[in-house]
C-alpha atoms as a PDB file:
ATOM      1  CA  UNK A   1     -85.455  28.500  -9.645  1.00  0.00           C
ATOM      2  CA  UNK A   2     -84.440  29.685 -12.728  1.00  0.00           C
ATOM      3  CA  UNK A   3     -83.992  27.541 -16.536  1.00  0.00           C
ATOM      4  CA  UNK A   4     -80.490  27.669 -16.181  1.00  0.00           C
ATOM      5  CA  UNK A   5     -79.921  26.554 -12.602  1.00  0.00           C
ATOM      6  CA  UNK A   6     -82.247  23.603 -13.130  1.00  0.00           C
ATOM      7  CA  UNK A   7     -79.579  22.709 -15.961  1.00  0.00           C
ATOM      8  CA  UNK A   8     -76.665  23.334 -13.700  1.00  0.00           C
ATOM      9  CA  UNK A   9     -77.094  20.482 -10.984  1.00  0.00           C
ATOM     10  CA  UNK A  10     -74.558  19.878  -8.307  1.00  0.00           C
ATOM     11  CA  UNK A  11     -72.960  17.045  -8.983  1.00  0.00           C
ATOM     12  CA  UNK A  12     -73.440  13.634  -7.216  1.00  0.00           C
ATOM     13  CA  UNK A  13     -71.249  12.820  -4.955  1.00  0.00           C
ATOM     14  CA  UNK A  14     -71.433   8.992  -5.491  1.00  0.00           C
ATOM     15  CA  UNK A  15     -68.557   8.575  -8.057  1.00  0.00           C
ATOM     16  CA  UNK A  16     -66.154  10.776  -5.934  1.00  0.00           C
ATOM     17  CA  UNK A  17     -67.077   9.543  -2.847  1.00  0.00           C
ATOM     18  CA  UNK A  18     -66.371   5.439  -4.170  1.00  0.00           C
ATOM     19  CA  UNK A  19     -63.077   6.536  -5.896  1.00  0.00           C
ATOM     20  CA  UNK A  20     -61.916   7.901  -2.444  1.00  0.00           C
ATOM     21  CA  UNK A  21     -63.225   4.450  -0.292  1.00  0.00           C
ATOM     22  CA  UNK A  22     -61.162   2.726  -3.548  1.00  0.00           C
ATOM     23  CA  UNK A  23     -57.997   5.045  -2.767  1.00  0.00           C
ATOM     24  CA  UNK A  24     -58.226   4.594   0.977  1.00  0.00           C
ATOM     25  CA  UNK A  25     -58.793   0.524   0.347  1.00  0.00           C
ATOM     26  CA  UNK A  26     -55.592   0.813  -2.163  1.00  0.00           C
ATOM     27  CA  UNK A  27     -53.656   3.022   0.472  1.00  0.00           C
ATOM     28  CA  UNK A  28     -54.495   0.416   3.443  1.00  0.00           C
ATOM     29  CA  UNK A  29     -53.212  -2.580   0.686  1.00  0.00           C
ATOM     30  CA  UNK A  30     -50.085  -0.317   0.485  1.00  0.00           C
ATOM     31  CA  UNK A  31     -49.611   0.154   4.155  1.00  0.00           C
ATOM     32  CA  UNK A  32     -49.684  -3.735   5.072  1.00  0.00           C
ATOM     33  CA  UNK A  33     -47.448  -4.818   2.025  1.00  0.00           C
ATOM     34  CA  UNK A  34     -44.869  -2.072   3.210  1.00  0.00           C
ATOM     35  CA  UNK A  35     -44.947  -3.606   6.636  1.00  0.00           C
ATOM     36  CA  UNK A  36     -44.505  -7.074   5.682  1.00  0.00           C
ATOM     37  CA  UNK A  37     -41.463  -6.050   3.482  1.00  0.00           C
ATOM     38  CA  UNK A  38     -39.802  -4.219   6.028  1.00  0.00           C
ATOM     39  CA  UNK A  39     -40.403  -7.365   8.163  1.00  0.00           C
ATOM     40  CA  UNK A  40     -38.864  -9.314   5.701  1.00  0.00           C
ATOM     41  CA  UNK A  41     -36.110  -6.646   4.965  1.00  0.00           C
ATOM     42  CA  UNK A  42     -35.613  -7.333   9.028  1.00  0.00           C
ATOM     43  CA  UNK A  43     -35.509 -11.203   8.518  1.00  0.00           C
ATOM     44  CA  UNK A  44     -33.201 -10.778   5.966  1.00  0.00           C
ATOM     45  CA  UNK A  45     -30.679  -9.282   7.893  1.00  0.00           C
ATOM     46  CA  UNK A  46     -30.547 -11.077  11.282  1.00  0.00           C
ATOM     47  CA  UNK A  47     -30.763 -14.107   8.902  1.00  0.00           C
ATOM     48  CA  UNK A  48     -27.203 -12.577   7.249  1.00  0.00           C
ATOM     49  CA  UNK A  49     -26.051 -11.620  10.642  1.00  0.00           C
ATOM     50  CA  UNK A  50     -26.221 -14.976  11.286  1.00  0.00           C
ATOM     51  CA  UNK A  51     -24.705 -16.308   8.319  1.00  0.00           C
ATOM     52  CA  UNK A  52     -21.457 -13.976   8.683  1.00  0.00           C
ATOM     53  CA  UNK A  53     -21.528 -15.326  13.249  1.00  0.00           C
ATOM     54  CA  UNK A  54     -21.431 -18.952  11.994  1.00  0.00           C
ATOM     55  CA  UNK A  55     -19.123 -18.354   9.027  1.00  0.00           C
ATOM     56  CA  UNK A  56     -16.245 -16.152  11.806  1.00  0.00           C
ATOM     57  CA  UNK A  57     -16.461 -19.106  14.236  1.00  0.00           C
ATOM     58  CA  UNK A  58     -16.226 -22.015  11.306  1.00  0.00           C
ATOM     59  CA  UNK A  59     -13.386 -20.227  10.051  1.00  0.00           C
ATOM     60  CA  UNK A  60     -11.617 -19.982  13.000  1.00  0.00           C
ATOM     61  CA  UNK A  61     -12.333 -22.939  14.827  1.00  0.00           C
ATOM     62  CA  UNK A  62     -10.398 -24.794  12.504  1.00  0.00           C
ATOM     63  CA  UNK A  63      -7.577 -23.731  14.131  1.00  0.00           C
ATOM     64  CA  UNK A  64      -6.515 -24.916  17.348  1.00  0.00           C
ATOM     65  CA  UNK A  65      -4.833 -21.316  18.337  1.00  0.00           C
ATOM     66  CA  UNK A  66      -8.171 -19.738  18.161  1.00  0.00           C
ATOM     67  CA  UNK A  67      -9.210 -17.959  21.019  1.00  0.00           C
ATOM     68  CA  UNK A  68     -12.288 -16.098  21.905  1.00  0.00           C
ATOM     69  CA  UNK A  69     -13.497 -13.017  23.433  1.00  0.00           C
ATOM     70  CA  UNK A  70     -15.875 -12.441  26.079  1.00  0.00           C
ATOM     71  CA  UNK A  71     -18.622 -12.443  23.859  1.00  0.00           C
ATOM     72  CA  UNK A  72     -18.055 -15.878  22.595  1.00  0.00           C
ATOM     73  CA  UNK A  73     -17.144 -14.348  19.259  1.00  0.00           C
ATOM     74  CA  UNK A  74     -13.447 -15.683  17.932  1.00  0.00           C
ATOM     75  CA  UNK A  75     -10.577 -13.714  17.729  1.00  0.00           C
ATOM     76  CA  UNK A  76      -7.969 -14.078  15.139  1.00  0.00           C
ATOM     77  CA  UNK A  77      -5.274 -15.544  15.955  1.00  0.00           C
ATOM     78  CA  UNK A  78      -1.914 -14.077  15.929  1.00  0.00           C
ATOM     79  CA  UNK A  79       1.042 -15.618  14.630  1.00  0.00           C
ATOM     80  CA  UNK A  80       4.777 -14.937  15.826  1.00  0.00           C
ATOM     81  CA  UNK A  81       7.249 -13.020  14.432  1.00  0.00           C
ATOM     82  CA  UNK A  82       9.784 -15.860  12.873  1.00  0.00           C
ATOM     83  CA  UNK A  83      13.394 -14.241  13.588  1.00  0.00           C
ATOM     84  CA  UNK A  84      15.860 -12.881  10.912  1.00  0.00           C
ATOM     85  CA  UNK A  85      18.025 -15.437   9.667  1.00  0.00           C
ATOM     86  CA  UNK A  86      21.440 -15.262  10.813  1.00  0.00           C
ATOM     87  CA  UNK A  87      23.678 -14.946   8.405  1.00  0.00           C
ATOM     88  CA  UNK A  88      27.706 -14.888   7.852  1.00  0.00           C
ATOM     89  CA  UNK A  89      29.373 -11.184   7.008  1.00  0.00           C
ATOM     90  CA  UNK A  90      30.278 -11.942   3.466  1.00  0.00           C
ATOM     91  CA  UNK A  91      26.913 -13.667   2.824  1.00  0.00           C
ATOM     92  CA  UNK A  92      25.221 -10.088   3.471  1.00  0.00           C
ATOM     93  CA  UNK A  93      28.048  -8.003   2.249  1.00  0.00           C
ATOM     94  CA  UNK A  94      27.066 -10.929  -1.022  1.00  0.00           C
ATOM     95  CA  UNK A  95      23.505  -9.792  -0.843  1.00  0.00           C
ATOM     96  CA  UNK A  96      24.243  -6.313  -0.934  1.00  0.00           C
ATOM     97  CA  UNK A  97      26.334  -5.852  -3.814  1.00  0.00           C
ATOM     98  CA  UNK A  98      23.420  -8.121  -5.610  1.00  0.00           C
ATOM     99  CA  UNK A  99      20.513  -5.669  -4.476  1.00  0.00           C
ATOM    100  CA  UNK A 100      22.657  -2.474  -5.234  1.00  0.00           C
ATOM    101  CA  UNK A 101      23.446  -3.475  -8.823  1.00  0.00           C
ATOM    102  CA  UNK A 102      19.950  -4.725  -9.173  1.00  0.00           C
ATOM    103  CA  UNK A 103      20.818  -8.365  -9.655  1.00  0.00           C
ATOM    104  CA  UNK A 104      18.864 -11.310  -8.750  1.00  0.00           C
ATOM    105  CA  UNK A 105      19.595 -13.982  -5.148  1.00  0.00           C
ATOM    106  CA  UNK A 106      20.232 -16.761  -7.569  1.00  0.00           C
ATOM    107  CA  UNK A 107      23.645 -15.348  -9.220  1.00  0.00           C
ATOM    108  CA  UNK A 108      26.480 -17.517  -8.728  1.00  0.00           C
ATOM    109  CA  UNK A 109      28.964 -15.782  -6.959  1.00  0.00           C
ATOM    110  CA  UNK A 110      32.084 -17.081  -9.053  1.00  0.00           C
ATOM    111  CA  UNK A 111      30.838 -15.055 -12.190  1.00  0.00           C
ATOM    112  CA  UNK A 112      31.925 -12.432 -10.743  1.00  0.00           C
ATOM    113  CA  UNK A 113      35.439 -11.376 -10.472  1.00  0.00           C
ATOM    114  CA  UNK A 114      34.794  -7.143  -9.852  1.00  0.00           C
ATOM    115  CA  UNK A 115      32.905  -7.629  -7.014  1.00  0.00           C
ATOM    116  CA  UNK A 116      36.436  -7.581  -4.380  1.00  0.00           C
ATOM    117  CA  UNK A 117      36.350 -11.102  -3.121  1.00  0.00           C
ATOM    118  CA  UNK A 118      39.171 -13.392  -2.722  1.00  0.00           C
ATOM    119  CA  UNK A 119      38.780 -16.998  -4.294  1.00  0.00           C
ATOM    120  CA  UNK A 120      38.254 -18.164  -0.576  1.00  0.00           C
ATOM    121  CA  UNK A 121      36.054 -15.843   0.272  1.00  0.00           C
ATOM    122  CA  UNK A 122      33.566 -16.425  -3.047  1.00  0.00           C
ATOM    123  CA  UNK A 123      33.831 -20.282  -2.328  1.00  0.00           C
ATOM    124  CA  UNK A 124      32.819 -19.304   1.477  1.00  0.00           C
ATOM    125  CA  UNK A 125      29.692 -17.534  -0.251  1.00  0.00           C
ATOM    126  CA  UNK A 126      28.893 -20.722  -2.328  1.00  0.00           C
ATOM    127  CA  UNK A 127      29.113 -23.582   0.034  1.00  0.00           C
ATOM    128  CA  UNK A 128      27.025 -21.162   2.632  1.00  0.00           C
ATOM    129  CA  UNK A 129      24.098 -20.726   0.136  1.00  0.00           C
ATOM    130  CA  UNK A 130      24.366 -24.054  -0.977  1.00  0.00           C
ATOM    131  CA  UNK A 131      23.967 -25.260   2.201  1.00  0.00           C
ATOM    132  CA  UNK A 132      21.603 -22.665   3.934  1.00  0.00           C
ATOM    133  CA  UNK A 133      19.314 -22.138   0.149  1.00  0.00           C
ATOM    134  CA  UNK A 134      16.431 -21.848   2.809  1.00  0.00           C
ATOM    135  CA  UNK A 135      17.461 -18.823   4.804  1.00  0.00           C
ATOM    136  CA  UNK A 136      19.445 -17.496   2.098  1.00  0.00           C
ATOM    137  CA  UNK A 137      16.004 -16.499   0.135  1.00  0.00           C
ATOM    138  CA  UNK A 138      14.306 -15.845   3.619  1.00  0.00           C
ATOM    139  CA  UNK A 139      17.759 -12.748   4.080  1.00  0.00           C
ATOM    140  CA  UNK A 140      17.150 -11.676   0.573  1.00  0.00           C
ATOM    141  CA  UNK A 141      13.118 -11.529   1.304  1.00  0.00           C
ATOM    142  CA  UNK A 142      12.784 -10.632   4.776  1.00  0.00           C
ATOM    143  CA  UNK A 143      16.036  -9.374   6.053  1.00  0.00           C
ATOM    144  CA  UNK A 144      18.657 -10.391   7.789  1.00  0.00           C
ATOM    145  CA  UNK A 145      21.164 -10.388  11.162  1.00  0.00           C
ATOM    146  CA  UNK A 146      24.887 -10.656  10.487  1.00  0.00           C
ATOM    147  CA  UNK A 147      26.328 -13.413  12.350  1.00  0.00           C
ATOM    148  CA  UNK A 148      28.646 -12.189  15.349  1.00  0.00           C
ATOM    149  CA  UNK A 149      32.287 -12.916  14.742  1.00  0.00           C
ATOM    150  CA  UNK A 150      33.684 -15.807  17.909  1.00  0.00           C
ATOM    151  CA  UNK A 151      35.864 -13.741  20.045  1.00  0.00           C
ATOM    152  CA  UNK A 152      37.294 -16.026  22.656  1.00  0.00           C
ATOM    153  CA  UNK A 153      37.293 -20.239  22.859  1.00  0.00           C
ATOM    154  CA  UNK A 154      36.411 -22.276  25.376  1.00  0.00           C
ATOM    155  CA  UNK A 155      39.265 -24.905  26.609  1.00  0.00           C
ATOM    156  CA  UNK A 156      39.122 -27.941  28.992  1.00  0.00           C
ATOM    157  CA  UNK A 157      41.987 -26.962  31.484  1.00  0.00           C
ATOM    158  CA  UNK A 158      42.023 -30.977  31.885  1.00  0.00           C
ATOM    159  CA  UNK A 159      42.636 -31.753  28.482  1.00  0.00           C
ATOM    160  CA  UNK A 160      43.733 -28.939  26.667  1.00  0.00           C
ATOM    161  CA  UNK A 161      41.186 -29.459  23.682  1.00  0.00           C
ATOM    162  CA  UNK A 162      38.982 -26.268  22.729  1.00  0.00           C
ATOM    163  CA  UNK A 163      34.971 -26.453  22.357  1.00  0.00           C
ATOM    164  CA  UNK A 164      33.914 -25.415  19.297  1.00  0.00           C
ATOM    165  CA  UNK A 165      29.937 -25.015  17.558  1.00  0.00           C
ATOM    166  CA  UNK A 166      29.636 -27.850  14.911  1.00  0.00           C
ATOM    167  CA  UNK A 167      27.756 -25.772  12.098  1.00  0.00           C
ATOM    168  CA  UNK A 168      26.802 -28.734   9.683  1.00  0.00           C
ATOM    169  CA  UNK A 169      23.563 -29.345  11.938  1.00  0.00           C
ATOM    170  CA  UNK A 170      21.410 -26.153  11.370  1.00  0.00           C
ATOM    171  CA  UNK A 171      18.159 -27.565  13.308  1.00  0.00           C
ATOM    172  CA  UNK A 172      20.367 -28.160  16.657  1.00  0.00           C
ATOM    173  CA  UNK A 173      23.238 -26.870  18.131  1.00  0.00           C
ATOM    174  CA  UNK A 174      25.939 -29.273  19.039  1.00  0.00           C
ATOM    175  CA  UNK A 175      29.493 -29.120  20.187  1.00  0.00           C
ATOM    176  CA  UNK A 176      32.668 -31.243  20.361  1.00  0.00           C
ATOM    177  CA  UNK A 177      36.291 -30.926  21.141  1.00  0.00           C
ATOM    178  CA  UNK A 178      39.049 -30.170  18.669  1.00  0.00           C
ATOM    179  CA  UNK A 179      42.923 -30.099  19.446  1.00  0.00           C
ATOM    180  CA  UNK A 180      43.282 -26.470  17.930  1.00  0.00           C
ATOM    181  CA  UNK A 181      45.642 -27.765  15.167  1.00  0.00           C
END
């Protein structure tokens, strides 16, 4: 062996060898923490799962139209379609000359004389919203049906008296007999 290869060792491998067992110790550390946050990552979300089951059913069970699928999970409910109100012709012929102009429901209909209404006819309007104010703003909102003019009357051959629809009651229909004078 010569000088200079008596200088020139291989290194030991002692140091290398230690860092690696450190690196593989540090890499198995790694390994196990990773796993138990997944796990946790997993808890996490059957754990919110959970939350979001019990918060559905709380919120629906509330309400005694809730029904539920086959899975015991609850289904919305749905509500009906309320009908149009029924309304008389020159009530919605009213409401449309106030939505083509751009006016607001609330205008008294006496203020205006251009609008082609008689006296009788504008008074007609006013005692019908007056009275109705409910499904006045429900037409203006939602829509509306115009109410069918009467075409025929209904008499008692007995006692000559006609049957006619007493309109003051709104929640019930009721009738009663009137001479036709």
């Amino acid at each position: 062996m010569t000088k200079f290869e008596e200088e020139v060792k291989r290194p030991d491998n002692g140091p290398i060898t230690e860092l690696n067992n450190n690196m593989q110790e540090v890499f198995s550390q790694y390994r196990k923490m990773r796993q138990y946050a997944d796990y946790l990552e997993y808890e996490l979300k059957q754990k919110d799962e959970h939350i979001l089951k019990v918060e559905n059913e709380n919120s629906f069970m509330r309400d005694e139209r809730t029904t539920f699928d086959s899975n015991g999970m609850a289904v919305e409910p749905k509500f009906q379609q309320q009908p149009l109100p029924v309304v008389p012709e020159c009530v919605a012929e009213w409401i449309e000359i106030l939505k083509t102009k751009g006016l607001k429901p609330l205008k008294n209909p006496e203020t205006y004389g251009e609008t082609g209404f008689t006296e009788e006819k504008l008074q007609n309007i006013v005692f019908w919203i007056s009275e109705y104010q409910e499904d006045y703003m429900r037409a203006w909102l939602d829509g509306y049906q115009v109410e069918k003019p009467q075409l025929f009357y209904l008499r008692d051959e007995l006692t000559g008296q006609f049957l006619a629809k007493d309109n003051r009651f709104k929640d019930k229909d009721r009738y009663f007999f009137w001479t036709g004078e």
